[in-house]
N, C-alpha and C. Protein backbone atom coordinates (compact mmCIF):
# COMPACT_ATOMS: atom_id res chain seq x y z
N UNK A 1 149.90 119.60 102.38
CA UNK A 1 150.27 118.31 101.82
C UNK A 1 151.78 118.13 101.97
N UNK A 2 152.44 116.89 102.46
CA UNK A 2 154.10 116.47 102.43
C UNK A 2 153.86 115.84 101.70
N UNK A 3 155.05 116.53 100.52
CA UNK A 3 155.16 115.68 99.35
C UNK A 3 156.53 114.82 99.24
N UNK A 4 157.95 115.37 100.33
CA UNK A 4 158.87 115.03 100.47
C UNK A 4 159.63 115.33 101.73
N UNK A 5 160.31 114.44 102.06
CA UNK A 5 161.47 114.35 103.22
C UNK A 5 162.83 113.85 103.65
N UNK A 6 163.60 114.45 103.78
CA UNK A 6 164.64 114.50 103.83
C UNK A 6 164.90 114.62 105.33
N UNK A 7 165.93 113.46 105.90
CA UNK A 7 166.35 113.50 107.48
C UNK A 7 166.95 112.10 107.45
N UNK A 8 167.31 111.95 108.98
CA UNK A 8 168.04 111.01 109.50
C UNK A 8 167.22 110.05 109.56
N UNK A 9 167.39 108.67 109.30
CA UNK A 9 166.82 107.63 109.96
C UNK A 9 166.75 107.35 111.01
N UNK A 10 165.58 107.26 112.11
CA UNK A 10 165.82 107.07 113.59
C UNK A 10 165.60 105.44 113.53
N UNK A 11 164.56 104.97 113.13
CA UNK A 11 164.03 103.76 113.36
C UNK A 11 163.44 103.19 112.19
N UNK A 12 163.78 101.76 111.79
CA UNK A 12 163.27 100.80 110.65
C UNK A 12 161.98 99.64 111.78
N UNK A 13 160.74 99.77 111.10
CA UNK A 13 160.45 98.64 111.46
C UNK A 13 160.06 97.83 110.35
N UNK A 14 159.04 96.50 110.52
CA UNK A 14 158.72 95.92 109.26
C UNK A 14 158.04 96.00 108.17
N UNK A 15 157.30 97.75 108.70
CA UNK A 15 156.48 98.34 107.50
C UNK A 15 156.30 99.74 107.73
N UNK A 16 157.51 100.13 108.46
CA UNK A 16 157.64 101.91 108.60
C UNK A 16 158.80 102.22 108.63
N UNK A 17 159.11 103.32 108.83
CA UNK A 17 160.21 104.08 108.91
C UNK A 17 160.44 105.47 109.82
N UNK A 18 160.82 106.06 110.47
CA UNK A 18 160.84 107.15 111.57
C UNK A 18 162.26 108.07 110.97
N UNK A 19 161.63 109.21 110.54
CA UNK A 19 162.33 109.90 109.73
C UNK A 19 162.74 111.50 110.66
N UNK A 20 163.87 111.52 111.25
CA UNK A 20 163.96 113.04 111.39
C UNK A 20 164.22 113.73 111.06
N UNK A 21 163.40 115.11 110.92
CA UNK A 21 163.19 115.91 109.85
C UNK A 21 162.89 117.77 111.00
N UNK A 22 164.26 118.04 110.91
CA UNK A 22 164.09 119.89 111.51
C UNK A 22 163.77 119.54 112.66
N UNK A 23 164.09 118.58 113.48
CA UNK A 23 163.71 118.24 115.36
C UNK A 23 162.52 117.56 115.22
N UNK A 24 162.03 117.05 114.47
CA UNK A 24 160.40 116.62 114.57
C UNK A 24 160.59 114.83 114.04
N UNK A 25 160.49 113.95 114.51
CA UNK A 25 160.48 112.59 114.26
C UNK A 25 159.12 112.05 113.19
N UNK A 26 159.22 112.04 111.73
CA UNK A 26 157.36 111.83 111.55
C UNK A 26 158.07 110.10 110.64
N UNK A 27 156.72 109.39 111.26
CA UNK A 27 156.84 108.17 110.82
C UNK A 27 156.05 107.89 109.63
N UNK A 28 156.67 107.15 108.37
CA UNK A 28 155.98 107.06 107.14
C UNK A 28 156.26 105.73 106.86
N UNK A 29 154.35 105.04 106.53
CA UNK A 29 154.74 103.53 106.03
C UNK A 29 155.05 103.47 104.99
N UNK A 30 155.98 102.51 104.35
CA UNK A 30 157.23 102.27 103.49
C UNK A 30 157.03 100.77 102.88
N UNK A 31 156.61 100.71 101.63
CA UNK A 31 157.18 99.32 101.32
C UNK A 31 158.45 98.40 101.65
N UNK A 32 158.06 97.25 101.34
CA UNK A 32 159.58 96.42 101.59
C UNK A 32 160.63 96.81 100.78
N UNK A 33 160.86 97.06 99.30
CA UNK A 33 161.37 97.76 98.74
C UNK A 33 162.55 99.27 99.02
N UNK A 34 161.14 100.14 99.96
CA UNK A 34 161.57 101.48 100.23
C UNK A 34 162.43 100.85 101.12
N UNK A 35 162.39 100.19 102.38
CA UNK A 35 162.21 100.27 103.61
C UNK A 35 164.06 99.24 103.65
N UNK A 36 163.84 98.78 102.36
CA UNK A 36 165.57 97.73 102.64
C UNK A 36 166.60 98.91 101.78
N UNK A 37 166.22 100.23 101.48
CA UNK A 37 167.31 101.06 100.91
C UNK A 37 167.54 102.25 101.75
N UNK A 38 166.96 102.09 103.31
CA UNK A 38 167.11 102.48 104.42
C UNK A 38 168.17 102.33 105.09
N UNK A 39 168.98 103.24 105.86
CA UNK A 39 169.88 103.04 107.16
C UNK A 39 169.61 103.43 107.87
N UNK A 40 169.50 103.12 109.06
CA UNK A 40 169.51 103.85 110.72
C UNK A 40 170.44 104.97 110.84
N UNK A 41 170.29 105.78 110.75
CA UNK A 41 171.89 107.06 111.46
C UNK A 41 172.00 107.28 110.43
N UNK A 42 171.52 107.17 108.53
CA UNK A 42 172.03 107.53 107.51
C UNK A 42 170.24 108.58 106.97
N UNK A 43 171.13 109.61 106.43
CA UNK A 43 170.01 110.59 105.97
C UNK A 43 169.60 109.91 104.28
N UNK A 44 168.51 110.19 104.27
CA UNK A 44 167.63 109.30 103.05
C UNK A 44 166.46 110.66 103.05
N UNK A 45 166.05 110.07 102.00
CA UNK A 45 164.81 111.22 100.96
C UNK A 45 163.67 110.30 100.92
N UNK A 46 162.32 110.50 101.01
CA UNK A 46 161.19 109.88 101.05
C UNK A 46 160.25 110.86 100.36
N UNK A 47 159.74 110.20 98.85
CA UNK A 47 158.73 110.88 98.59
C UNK A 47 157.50 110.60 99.12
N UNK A 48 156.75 111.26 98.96
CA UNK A 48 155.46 111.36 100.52
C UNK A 48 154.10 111.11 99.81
N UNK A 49 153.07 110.43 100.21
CA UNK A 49 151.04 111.04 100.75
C UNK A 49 151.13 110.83 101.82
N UNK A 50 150.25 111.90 101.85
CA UNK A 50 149.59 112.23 103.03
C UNK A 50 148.15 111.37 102.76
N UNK A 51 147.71 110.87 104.11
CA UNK A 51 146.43 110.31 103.95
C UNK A 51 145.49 110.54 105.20
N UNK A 52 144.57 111.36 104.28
CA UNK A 52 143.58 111.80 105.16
C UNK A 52 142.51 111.15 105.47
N UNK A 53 142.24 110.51 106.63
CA UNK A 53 140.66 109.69 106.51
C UNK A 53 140.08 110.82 108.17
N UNK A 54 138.83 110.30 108.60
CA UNK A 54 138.17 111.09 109.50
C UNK A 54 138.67 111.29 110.38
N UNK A 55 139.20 110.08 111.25
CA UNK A 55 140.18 110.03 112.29
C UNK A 55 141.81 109.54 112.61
N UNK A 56 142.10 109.65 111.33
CA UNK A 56 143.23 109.60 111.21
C UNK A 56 143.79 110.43 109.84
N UNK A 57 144.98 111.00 110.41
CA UNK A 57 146.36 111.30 109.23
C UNK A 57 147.23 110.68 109.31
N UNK A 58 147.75 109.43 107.98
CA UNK A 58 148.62 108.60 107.73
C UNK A 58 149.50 108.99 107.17
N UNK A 59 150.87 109.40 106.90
CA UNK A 59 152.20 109.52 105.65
C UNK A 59 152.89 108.20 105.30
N UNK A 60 152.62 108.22 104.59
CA UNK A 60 153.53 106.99 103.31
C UNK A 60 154.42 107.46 102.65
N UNK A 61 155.61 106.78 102.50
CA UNK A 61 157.05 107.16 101.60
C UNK A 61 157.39 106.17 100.88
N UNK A 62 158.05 106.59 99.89
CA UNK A 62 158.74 105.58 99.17
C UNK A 62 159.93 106.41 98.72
N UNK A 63 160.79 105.54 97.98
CA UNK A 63 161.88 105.46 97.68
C UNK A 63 162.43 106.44 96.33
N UNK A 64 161.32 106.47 95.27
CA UNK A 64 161.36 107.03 94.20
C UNK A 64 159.78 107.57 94.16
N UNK A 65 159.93 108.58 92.47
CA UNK A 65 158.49 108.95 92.63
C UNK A 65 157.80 108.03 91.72
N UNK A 66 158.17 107.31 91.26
CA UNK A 66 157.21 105.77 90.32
C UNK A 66 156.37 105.16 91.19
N UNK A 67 156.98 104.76 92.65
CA UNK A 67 156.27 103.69 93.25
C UNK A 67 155.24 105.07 93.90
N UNK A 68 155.14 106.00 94.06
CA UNK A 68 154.64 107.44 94.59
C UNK A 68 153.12 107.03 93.59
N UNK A 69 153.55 107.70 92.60
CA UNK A 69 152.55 107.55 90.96
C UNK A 69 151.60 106.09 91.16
N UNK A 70 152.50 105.09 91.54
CA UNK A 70 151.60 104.09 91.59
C UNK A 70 150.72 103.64 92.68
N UNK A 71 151.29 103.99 94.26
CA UNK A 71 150.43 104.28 95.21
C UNK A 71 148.87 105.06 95.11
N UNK A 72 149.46 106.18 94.52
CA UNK A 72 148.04 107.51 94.30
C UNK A 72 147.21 106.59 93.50
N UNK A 73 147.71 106.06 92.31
CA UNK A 73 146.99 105.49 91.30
C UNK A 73 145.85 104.18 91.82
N UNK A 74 146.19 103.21 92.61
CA UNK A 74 145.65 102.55 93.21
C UNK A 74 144.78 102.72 94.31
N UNK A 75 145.43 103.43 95.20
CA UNK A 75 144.10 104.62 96.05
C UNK A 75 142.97 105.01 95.23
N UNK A 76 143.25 105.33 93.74
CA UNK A 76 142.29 105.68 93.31
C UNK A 76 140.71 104.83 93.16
N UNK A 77 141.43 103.42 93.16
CA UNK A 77 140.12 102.10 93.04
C UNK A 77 139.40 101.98 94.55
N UNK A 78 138.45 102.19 94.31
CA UNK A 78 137.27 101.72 94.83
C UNK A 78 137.80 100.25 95.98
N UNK A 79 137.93 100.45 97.00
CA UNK A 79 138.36 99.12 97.48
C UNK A 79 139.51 98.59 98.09
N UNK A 80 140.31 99.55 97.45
CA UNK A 80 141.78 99.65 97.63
C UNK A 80 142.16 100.22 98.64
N UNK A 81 142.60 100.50 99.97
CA UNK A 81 143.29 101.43 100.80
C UNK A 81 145.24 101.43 101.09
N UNK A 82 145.60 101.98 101.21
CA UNK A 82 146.85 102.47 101.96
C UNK A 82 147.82 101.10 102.36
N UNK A 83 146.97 100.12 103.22
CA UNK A 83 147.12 98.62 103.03
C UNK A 83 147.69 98.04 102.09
N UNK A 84 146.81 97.78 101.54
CA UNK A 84 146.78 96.65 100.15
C UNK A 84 147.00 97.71 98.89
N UNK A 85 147.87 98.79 99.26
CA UNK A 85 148.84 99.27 98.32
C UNK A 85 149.64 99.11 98.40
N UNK A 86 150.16 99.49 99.43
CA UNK A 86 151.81 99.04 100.28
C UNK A 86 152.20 97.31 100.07
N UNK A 87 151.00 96.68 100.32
CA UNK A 87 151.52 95.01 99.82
C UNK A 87 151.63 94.99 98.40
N UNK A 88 150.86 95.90 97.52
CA UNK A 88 151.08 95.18 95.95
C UNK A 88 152.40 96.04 95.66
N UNK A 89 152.60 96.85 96.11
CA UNK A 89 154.25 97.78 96.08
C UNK A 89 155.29 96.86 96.80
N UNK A 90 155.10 96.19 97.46
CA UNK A 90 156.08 95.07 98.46
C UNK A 90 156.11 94.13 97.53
N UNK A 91 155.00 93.30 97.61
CA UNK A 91 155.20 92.24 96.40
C UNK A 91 155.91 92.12 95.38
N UNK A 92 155.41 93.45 94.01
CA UNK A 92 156.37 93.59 93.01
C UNK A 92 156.91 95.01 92.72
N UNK A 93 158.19 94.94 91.68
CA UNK A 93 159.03 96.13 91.34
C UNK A 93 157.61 96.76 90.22
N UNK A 94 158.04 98.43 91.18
CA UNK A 94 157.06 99.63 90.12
C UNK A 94 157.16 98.96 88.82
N UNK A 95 158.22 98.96 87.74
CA UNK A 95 157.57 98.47 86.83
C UNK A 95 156.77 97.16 86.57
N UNK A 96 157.19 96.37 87.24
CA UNK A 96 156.04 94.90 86.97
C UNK A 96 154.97 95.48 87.27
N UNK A 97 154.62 95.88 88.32
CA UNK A 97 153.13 96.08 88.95
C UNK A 97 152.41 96.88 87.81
N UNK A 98 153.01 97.98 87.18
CA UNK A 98 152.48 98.92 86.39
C UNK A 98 152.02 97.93 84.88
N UNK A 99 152.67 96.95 84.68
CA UNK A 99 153.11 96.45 83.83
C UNK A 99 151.43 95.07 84.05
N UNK A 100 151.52 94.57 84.80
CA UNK A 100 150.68 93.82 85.56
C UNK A 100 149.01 94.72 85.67
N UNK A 101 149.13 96.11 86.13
CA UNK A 101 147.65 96.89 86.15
C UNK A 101 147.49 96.85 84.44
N UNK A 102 148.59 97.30 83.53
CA UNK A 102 148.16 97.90 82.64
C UNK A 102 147.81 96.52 81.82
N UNK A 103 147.87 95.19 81.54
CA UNK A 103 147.49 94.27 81.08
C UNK A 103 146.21 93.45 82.11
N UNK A 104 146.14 93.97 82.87
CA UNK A 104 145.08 93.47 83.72
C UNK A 104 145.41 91.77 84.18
N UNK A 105 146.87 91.50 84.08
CA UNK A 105 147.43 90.54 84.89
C UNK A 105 146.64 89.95 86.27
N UNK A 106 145.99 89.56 86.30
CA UNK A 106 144.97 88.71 87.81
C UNK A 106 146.14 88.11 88.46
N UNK A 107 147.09 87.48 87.60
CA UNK A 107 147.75 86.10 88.25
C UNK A 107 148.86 87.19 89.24
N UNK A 108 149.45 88.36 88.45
CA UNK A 108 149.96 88.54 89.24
C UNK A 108 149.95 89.71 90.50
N UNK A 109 148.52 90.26 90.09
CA UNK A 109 147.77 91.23 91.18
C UNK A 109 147.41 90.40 92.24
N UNK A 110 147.18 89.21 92.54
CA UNK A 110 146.38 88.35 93.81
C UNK A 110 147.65 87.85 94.21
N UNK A 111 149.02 88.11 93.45
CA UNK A 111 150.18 87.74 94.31
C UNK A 111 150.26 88.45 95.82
N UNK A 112 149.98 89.67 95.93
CA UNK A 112 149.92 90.72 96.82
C UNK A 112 148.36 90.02 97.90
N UNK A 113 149.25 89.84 99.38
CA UNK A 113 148.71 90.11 100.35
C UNK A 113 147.40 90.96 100.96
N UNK A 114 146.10 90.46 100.48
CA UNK A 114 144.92 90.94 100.42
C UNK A 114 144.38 91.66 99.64
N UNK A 115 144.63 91.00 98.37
CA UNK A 115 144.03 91.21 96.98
C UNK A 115 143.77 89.70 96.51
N UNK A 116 142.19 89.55 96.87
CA UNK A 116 141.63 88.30 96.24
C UNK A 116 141.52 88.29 94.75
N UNK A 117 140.73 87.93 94.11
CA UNK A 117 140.40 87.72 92.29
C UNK A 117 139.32 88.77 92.35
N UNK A 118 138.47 88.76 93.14
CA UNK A 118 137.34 90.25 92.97
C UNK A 118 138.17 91.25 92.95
N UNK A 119 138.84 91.38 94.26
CA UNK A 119 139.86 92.73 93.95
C UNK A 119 140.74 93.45 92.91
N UNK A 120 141.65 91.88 92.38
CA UNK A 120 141.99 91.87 91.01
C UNK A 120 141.21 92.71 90.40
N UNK A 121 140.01 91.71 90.22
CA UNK A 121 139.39 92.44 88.30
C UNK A 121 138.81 93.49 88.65
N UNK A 122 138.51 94.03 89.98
CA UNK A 122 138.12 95.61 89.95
C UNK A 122 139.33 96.46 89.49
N UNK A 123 140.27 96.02 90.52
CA UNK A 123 141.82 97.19 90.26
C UNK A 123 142.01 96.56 88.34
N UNK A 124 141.88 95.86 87.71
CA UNK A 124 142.29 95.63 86.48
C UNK A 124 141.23 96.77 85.22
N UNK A 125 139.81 96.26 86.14
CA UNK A 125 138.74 96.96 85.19
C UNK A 125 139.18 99.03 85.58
N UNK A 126 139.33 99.39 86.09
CA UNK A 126 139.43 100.30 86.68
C UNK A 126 140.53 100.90 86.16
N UNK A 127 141.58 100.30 86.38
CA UNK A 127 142.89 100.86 85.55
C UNK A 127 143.23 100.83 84.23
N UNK A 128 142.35 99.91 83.50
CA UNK A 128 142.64 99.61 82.21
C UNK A 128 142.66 100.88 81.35
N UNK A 129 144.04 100.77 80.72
CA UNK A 129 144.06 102.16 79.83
C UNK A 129 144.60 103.41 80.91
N UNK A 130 144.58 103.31 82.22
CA UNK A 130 144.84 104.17 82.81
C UNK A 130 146.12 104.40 83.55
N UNK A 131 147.22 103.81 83.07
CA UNK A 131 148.72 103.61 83.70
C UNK A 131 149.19 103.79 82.65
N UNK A 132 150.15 105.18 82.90
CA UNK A 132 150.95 105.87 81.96
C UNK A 132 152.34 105.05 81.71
N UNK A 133 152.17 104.92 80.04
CA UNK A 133 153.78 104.13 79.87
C UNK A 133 155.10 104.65 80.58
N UNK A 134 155.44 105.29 81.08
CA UNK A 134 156.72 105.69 81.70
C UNK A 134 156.55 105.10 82.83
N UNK A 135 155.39 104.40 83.73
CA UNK A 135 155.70 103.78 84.95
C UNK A 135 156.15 102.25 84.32
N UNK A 136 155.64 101.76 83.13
CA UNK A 136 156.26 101.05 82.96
C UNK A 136 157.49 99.97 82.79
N UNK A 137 158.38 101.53 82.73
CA UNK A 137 159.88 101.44 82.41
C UNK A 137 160.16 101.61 80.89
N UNK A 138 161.32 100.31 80.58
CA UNK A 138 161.24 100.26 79.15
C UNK A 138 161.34 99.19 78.28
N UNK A 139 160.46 98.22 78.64
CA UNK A 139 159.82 97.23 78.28
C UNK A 139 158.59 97.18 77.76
N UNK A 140 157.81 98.16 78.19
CA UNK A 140 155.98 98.38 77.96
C UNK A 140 155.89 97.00 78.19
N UNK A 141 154.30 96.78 77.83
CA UNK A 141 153.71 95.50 78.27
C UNK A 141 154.46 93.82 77.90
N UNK A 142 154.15 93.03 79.14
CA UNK A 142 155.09 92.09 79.36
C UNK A 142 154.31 90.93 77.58
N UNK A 143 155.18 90.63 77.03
CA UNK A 143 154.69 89.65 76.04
C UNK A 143 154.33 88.32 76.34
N UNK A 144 153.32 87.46 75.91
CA UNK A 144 153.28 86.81 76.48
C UNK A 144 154.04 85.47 76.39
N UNK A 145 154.09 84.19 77.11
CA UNK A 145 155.38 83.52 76.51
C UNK A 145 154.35 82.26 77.34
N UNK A 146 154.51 81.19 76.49
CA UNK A 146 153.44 79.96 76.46
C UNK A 146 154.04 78.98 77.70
N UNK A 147 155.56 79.42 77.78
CA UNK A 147 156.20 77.91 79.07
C UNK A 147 156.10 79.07 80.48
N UNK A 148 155.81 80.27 80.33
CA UNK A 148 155.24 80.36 81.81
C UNK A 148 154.52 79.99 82.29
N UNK A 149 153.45 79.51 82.08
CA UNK A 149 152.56 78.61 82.75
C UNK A 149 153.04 77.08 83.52
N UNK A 150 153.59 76.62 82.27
CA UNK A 150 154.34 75.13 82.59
C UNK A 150 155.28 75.52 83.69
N UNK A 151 156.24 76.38 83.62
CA UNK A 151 157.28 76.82 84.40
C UNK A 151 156.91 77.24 86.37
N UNK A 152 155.93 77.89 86.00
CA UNK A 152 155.20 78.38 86.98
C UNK A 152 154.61 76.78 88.23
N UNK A 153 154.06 76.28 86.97
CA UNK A 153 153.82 74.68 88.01
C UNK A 153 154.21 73.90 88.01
N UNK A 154 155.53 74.00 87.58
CA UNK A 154 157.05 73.18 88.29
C UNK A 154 157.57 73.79 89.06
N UNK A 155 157.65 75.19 89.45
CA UNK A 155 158.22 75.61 90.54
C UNK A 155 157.29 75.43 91.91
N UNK A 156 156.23 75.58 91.82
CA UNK A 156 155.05 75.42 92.46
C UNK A 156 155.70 73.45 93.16
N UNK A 157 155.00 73.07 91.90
CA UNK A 157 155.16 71.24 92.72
C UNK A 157 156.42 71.51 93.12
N UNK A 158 157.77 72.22 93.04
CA UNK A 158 158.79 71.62 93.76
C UNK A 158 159.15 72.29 95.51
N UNK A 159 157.64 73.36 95.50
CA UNK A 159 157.46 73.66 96.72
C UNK A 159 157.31 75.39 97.36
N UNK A 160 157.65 75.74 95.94
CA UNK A 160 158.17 77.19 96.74
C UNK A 160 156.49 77.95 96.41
N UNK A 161 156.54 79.04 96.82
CA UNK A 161 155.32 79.99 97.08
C UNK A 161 154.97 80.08 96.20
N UNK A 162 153.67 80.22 95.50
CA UNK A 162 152.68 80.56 94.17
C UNK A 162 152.87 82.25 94.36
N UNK A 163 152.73 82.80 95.09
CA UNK A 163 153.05 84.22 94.94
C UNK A 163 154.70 84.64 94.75
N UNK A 164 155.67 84.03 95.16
CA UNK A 164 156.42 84.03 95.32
C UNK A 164 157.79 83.92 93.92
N UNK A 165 156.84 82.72 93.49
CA UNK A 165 157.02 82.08 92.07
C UNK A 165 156.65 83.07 91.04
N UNK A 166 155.48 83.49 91.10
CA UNK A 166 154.81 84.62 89.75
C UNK A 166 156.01 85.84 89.82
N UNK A 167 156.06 86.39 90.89
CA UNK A 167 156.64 87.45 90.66
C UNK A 167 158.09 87.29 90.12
N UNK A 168 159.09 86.02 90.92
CA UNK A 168 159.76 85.83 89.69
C UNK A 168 159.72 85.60 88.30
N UNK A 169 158.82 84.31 88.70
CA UNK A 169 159.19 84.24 86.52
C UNK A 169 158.32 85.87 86.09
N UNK A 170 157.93 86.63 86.36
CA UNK A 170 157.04 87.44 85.82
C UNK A 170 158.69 88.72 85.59
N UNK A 171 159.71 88.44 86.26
CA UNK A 171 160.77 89.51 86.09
C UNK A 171 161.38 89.04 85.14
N UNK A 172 161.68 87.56 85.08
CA UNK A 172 162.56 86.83 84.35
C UNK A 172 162.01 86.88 82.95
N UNK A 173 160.59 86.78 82.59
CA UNK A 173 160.25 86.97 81.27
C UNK A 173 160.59 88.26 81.14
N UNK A 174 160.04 89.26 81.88
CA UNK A 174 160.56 90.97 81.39
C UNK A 174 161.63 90.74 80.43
N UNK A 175 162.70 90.46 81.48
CA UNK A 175 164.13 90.57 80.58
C UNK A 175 164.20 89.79 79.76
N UNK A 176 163.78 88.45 79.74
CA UNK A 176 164.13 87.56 78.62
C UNK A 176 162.68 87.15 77.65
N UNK A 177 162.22 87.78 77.01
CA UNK A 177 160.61 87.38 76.52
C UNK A 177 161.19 86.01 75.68
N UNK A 178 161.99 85.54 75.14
CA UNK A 178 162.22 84.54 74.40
C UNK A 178 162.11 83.32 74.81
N UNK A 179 162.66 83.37 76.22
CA UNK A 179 162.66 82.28 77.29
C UNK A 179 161.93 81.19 77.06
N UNK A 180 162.32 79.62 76.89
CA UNK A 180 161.33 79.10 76.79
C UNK A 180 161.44 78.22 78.80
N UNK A 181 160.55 77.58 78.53
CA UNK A 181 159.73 76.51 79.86
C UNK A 181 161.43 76.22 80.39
N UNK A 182 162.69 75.73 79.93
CA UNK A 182 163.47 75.26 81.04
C UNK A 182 164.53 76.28 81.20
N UNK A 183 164.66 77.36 80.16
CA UNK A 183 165.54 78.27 80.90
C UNK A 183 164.72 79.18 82.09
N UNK A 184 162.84 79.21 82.03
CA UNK A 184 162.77 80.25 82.65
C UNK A 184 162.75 79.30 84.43
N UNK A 185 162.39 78.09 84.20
CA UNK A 185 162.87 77.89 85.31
C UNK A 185 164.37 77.84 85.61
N UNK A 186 165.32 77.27 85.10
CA UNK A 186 166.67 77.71 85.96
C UNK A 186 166.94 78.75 86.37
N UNK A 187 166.27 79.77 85.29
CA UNK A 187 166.99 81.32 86.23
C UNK A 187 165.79 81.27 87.27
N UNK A 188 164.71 81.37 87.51
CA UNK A 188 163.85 81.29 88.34
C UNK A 188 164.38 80.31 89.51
N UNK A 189 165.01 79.05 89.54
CA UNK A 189 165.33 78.53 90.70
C UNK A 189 166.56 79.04 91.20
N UNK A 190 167.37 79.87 89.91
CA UNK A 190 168.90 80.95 90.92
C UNK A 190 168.12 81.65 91.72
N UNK A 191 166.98 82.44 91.18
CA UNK A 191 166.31 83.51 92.25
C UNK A 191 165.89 83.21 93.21
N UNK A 192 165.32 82.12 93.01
CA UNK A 192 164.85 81.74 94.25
C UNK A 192 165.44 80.99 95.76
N UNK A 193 166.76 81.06 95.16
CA UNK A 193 167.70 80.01 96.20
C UNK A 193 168.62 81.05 97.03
């Protein structure tokens, strides 16, 4: 099993990384996340799975061991592969996502790139109770706040992405649970601009 790596960056692409490591080049897919705290010619650390299927061995890295914890964890559902882990790790920060499984959040699990609403409520039913508070961060579960909704479909009608949109206001409440409907859009339209 590679659980970690340490080497030069040879090559970034838009969902890998080419890591040299003791003369040996091994390529590991990388969230968007991992993959923008990357340099070419600069040595970086990648915590590792290994993924074994019949005809293939895959390595995946990330950046820290949270988004690591939360990869394995999602592999674990029924449905889920290597894929459409790496997008719900791209989509949102380890803690939202953790934050998002452990409330069984739909709105903002189907933000992620091939995770329909079935997929959702399997990965929701499945995990429930099963995401340890420390991936959380230190917020624990997001509270809920009544002008995200409203907020959410004013940013929407004024054009920008429904996936795009959740995952902000979904950071912006983190930090601010008080927030009502027009501050969470202004900070939501700084982020987004």
């Amino acid at each position: 099993m590679i659980r970690y790596l340490k080497g030069t960056v040879l090559r970034k692409t838009s969902n890998t990384a080419v890591l040299l490591v003791g003369g040996v080049g091994l390529e590991a897919g990388c969230p968007f996340s991992t993959l923008a705290e990357l340099t070419e010619g600069q040595e970086a650390v990648l915590h590792t799975k290994l993924v074994v299927r019949e005809d293939d061995l895959s390595l995946y890295g990330f950046a820290d061991e949270r988004s690591l914890e939360l990869f394995e964890l999602l592999l674990g559902v029924s449905g889920v592969g290597p894929k459409v882990a790496l997008n719900m790790l791209s989509s949102l920060t380890p803690s939202l996502l953790a934050r998002a499984l452990a409330e069984g959040d739909l709105r903002l699990l189907t933000g992620a790139q091939g995770v329909g609403k079935k997929l959702a409520e399997r990965i929701a039913l499945d995990l429930r109770g099963k995401v340890p508070a420390h991936l959380m961060g230190e917020g624990g579960p997001i509270r809920q706040n009544r002008g995200v909704e409203e907020a959410e479909l004013a940013l929407v009608t004024l054009g920008f992405r429904e996936s795009q949109v959740r995952g902000v206001v979904a950071d912006i409440v983190q930090k601010n649970p008080e927030a009502n409907t027009q501050e969470i859009i202004k900070l939501a339209l700084k982020a987004l601009r």
